[in-house]
N, C-alpha and C. Protein backbone atom coordinates (compact mmCIF):
# COMPACT_ATOMS: atom_id res chain seq x y z
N UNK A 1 1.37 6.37 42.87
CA UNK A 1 2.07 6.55 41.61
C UNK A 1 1.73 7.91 41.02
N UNK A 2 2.73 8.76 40.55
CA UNK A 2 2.25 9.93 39.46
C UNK A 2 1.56 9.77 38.51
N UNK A 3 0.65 10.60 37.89
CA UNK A 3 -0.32 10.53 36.74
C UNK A 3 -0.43 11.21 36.27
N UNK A 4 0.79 11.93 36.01
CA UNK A 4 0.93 13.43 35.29
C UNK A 4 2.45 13.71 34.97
N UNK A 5 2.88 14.10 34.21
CA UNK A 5 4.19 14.52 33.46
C UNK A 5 3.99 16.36 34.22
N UNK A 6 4.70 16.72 35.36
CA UNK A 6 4.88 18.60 35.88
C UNK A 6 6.02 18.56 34.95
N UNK A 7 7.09 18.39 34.71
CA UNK A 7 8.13 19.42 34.00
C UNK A 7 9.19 18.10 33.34
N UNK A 8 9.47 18.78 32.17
CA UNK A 8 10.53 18.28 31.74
C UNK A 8 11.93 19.08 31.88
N UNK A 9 12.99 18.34 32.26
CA UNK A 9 14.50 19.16 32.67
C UNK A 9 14.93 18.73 31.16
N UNK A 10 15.73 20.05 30.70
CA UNK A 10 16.57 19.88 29.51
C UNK A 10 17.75 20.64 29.54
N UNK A 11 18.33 19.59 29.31
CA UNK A 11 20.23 19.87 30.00
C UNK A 11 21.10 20.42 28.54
N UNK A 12 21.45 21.37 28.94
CA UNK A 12 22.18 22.43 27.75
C UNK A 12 22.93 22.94 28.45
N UNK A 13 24.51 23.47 27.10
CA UNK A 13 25.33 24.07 27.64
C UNK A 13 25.28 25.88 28.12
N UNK A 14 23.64 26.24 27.52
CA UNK A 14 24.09 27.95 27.40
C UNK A 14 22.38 28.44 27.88
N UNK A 15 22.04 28.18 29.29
CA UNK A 15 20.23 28.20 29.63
C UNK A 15 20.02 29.32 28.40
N UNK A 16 20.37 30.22 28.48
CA UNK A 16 19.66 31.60 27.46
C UNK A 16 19.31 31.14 26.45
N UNK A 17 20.40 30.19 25.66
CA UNK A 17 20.01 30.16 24.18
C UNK A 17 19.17 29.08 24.07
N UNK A 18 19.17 28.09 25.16
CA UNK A 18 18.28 26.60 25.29
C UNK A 18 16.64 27.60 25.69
N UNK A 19 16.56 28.75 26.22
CA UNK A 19 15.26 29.27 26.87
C UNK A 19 14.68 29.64 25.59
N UNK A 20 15.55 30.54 24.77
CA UNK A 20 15.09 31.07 23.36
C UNK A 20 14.94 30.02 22.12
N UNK A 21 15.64 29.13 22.16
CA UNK A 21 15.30 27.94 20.97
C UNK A 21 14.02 26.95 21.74
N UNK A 22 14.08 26.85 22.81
CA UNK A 22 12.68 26.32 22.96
C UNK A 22 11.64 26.98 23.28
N UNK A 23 11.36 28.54 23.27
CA UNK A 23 10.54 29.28 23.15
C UNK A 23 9.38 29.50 21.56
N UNK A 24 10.87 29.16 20.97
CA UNK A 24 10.91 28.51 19.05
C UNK A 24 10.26 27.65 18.43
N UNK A 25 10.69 26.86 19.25
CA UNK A 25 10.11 25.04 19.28
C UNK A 25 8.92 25.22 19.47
N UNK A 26 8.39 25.83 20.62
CA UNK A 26 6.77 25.35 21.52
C UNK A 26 6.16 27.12 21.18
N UNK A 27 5.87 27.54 20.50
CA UNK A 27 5.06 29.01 19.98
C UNK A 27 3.53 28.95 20.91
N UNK A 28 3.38 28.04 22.32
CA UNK A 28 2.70 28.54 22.61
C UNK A 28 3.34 28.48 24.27
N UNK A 29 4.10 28.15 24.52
CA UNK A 29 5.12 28.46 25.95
C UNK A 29 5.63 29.92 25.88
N UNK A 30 4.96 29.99 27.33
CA UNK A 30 5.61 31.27 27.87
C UNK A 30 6.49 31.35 29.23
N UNK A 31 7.12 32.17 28.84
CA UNK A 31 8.16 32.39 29.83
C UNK A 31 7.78 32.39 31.50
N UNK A 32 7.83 32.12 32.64
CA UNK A 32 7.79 32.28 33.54
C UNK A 32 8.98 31.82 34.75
N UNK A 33 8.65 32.82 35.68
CA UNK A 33 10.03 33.22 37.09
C UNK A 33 9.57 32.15 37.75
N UNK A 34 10.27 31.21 38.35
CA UNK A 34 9.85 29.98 39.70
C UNK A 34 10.09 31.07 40.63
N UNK A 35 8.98 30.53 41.51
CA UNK A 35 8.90 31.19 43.15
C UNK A 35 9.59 32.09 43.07
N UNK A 36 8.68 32.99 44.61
CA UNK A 36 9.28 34.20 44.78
C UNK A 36 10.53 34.24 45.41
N UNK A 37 11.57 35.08 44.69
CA UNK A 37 12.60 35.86 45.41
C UNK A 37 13.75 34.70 44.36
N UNK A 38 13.47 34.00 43.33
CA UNK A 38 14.00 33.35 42.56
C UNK A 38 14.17 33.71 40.57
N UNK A 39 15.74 33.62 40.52
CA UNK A 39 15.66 34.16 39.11
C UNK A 39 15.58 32.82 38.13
N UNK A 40 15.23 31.81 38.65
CA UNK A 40 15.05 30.47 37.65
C UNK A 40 13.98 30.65 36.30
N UNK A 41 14.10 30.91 35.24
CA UNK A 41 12.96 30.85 34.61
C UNK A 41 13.03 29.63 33.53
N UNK A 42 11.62 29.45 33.77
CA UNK A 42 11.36 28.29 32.76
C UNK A 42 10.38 28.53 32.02
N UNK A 43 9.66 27.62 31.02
CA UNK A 43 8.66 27.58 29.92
C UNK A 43 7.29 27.10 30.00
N UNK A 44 6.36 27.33 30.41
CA UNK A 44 4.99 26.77 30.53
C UNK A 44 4.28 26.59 29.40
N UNK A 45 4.12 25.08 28.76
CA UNK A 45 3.65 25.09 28.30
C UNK A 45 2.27 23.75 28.27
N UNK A 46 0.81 24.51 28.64
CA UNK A 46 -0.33 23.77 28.85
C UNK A 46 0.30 23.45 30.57
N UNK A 47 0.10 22.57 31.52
CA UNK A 47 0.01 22.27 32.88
C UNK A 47 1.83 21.35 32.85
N UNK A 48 2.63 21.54 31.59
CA UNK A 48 4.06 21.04 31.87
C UNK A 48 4.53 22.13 31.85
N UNK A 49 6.15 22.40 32.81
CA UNK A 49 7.14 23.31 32.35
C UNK A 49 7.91 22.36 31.86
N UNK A 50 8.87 23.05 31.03
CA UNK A 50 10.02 22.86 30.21
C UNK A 50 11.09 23.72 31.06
N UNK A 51 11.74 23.43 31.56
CA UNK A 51 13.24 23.21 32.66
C UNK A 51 14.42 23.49 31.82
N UNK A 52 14.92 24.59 31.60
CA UNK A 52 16.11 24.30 30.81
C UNK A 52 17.08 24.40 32.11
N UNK A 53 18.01 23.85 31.79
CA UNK A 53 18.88 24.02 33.46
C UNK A 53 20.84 23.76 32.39
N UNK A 54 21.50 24.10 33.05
CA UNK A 54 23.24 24.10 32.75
C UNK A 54 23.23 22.27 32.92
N UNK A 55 23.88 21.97 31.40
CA UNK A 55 24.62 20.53 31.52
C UNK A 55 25.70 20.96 32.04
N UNK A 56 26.27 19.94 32.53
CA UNK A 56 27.37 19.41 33.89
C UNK A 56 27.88 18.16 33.73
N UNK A 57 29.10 17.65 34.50
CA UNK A 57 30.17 16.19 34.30
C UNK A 57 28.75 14.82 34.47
N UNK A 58 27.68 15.61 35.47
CA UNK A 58 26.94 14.77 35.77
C UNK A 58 25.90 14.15 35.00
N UNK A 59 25.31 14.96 34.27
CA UNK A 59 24.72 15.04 33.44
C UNK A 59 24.47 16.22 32.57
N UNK A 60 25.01 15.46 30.93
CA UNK A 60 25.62 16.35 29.82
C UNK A 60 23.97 16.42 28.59
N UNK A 61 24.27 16.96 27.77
CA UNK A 61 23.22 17.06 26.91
C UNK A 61 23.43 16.00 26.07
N UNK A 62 22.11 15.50 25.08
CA UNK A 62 21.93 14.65 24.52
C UNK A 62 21.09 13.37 24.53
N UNK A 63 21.29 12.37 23.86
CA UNK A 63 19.89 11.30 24.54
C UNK A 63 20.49 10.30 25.68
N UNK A 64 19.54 9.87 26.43
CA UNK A 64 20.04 9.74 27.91
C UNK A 64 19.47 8.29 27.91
N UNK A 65 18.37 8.03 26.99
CA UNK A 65 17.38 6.82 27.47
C UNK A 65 15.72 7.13 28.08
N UNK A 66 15.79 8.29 28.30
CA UNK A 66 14.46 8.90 28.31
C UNK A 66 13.95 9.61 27.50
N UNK A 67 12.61 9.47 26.54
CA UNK A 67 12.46 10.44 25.86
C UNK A 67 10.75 10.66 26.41
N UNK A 68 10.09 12.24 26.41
CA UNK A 68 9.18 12.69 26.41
C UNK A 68 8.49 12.83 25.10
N UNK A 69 7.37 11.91 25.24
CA UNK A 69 6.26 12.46 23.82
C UNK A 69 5.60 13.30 24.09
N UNK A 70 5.38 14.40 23.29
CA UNK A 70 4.27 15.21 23.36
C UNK A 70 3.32 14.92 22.41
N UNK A 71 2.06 14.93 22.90
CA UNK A 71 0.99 14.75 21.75
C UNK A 71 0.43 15.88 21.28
N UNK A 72 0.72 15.76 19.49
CA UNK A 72 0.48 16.95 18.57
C UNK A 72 -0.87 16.56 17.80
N UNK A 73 -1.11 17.76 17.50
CA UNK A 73 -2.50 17.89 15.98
C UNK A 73 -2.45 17.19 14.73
N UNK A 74 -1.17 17.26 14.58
CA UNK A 74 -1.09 16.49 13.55
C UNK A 74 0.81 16.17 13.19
N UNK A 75 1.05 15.21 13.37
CA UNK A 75 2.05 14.76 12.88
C UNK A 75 3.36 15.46 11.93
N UNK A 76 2.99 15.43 11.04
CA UNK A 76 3.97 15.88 10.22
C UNK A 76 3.75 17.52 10.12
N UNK A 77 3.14 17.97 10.29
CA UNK A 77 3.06 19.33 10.45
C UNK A 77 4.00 19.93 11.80
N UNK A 78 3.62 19.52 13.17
CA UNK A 78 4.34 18.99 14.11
C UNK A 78 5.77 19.39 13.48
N UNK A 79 6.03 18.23 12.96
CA UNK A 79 7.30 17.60 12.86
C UNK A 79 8.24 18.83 11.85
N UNK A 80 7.82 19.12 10.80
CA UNK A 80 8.07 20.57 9.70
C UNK A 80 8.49 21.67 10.98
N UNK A 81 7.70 22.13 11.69
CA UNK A 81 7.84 23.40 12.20
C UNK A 81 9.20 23.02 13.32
N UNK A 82 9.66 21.60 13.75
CA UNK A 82 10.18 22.22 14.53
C UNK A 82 11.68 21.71 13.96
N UNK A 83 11.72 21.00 12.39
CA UNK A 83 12.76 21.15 11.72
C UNK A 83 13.10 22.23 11.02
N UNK A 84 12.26 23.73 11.22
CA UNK A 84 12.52 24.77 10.45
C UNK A 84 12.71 25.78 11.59
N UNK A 85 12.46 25.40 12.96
CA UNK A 85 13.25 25.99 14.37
C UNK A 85 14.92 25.47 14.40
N UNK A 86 15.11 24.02 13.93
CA UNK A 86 16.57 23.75 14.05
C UNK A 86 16.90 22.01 14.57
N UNK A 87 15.60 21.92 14.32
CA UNK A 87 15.79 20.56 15.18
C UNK A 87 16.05 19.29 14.11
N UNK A 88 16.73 18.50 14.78
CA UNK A 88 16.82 17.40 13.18
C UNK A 88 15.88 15.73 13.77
N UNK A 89 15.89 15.29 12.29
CA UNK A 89 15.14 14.30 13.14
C UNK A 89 16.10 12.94 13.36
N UNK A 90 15.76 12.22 14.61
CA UNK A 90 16.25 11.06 14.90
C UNK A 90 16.06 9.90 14.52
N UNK A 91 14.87 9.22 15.06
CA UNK A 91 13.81 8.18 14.86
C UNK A 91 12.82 8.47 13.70
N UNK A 92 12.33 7.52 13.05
CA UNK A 92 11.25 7.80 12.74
C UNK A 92 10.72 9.07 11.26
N UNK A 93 9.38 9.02 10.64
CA UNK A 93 8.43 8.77 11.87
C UNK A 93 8.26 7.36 11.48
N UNK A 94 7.10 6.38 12.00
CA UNK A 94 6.59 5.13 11.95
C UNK A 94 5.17 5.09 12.91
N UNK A 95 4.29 4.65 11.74
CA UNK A 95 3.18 4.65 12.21
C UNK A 95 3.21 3.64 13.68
N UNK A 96 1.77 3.94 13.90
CA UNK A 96 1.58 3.22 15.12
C UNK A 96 0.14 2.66 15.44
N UNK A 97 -0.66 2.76 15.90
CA UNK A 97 -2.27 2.48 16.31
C UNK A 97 -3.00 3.17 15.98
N UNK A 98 -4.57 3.17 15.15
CA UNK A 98 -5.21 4.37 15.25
C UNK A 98 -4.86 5.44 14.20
N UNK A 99 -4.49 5.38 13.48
CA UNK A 99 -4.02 6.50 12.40
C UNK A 99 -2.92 7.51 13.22
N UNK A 100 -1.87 6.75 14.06
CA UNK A 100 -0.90 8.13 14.57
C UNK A 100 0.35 7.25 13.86
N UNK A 101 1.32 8.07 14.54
CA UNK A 101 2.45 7.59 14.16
C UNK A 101 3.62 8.75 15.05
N UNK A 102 4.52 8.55 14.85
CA UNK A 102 5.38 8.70 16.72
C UNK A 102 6.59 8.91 15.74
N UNK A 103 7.67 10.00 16.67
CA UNK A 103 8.93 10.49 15.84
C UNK A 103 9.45 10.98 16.74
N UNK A 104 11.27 11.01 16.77
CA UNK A 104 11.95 11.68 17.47
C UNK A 104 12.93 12.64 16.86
N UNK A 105 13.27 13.96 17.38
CA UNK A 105 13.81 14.75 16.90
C UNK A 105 14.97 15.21 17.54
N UNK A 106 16.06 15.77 17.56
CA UNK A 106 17.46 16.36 18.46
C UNK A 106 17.42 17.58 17.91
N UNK A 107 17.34 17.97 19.62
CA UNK A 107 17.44 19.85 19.78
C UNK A 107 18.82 20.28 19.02
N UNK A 108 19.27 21.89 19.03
CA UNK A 108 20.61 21.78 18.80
C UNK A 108 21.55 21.34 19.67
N UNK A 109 21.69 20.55 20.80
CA UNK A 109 22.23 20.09 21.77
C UNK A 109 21.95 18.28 21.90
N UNK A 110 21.71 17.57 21.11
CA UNK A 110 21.14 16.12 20.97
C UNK A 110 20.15 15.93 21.49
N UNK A 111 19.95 16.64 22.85
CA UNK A 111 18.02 16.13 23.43
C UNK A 111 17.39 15.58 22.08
N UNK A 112 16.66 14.73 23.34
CA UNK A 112 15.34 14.34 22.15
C UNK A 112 14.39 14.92 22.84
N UNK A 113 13.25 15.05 21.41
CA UNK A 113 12.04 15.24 21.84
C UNK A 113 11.13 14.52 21.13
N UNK A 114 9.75 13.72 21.70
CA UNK A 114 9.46 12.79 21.08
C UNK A 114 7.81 13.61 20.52
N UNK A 115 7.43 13.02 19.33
CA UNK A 115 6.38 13.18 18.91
C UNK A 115 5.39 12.61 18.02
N UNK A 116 4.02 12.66 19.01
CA UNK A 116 2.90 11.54 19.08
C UNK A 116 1.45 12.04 18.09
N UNK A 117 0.86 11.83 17.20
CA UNK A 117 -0.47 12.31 17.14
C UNK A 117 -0.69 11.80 15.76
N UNK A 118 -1.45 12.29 15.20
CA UNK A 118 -2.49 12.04 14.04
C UNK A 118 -1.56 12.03 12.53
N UNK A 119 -1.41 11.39 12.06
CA UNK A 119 -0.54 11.25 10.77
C UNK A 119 -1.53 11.30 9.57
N UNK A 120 -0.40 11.58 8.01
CA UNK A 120 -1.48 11.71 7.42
C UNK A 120 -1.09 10.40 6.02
N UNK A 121 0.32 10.31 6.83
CA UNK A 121 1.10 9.59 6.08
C UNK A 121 0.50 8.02 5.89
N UNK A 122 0.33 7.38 4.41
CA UNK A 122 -0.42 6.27 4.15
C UNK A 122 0.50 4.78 5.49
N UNK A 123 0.18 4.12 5.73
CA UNK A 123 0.14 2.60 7.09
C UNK A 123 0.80 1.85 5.42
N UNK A 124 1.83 1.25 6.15
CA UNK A 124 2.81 0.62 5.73
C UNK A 124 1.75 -0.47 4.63
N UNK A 125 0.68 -0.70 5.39
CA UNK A 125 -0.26 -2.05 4.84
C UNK A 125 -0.87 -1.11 3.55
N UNK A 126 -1.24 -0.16 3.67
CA UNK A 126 -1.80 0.67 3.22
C UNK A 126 -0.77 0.80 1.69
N UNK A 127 0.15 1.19 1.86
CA UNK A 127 0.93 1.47 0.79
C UNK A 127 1.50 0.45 0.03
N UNK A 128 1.40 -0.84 0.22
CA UNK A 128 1.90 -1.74 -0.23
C UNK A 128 0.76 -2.18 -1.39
N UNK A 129 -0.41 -1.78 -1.05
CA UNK A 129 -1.25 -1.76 -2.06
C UNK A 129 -2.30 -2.95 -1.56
């Protein structure tokens, strides 16, 4: 079985502008060329790439039924920066175990992107008093 997430594919109509808005998104991904003698470039960010590749009849942009969490520092901070890149939110958020709480967001193209970590926001039990 795999035990590791290597790359996420994200299906857009225009790779350039999907390479530069998620360059936006992730401020610590950098650009890199796949293999030699190849002009594919994708996004490294930490031991995942980010794949932007041309949507097609086959598969178009938007949510599919798969979503990738990434686990962040903190939640809503997270969540701010990458609604002030362009992204809107979907899901959420809603706490979860542990003081986190989990949210989904749509690129400018519907992708989701999911996001996991430390909240600061008061637990439903919590606020009810």
């Amino acid at each position: 079985m795999p035990s590791t997430i290597a790359a996420v594919m994200v299906h857009v109509p225009q790779v350039d502008a999907g390479l530069a808005w998620y360059e936006r998104a992730f401020p610590s991904a950098r650009r890199v060329t796949a293999g030699a003698g190849h002009t594919f470039e994708r996004l490294s960010v930490g031991n995942v790439f980010i794949e932007i590749v041309p949507s097609d009849r086959k598969v178009g942009s938007g949510p599919a039924g798969t979503v990738v969490y990434w686990r962040v520092a903190q939640l809503e901070s997270a969540l701010s920066h990458l609604q002030s890149a362009g992204a809107t939110l979907y899901r959420g958020p809603m706490q979860i175990e542990d003081g986190e709480a989990m949210c989904q967001v749509r690129d400018p193209w519907g992708n989701c992107i999911g996001l996991r970590g430390p909240s600061s926001a008061p637990r439903a039990a919590d606020a009810a008093g």
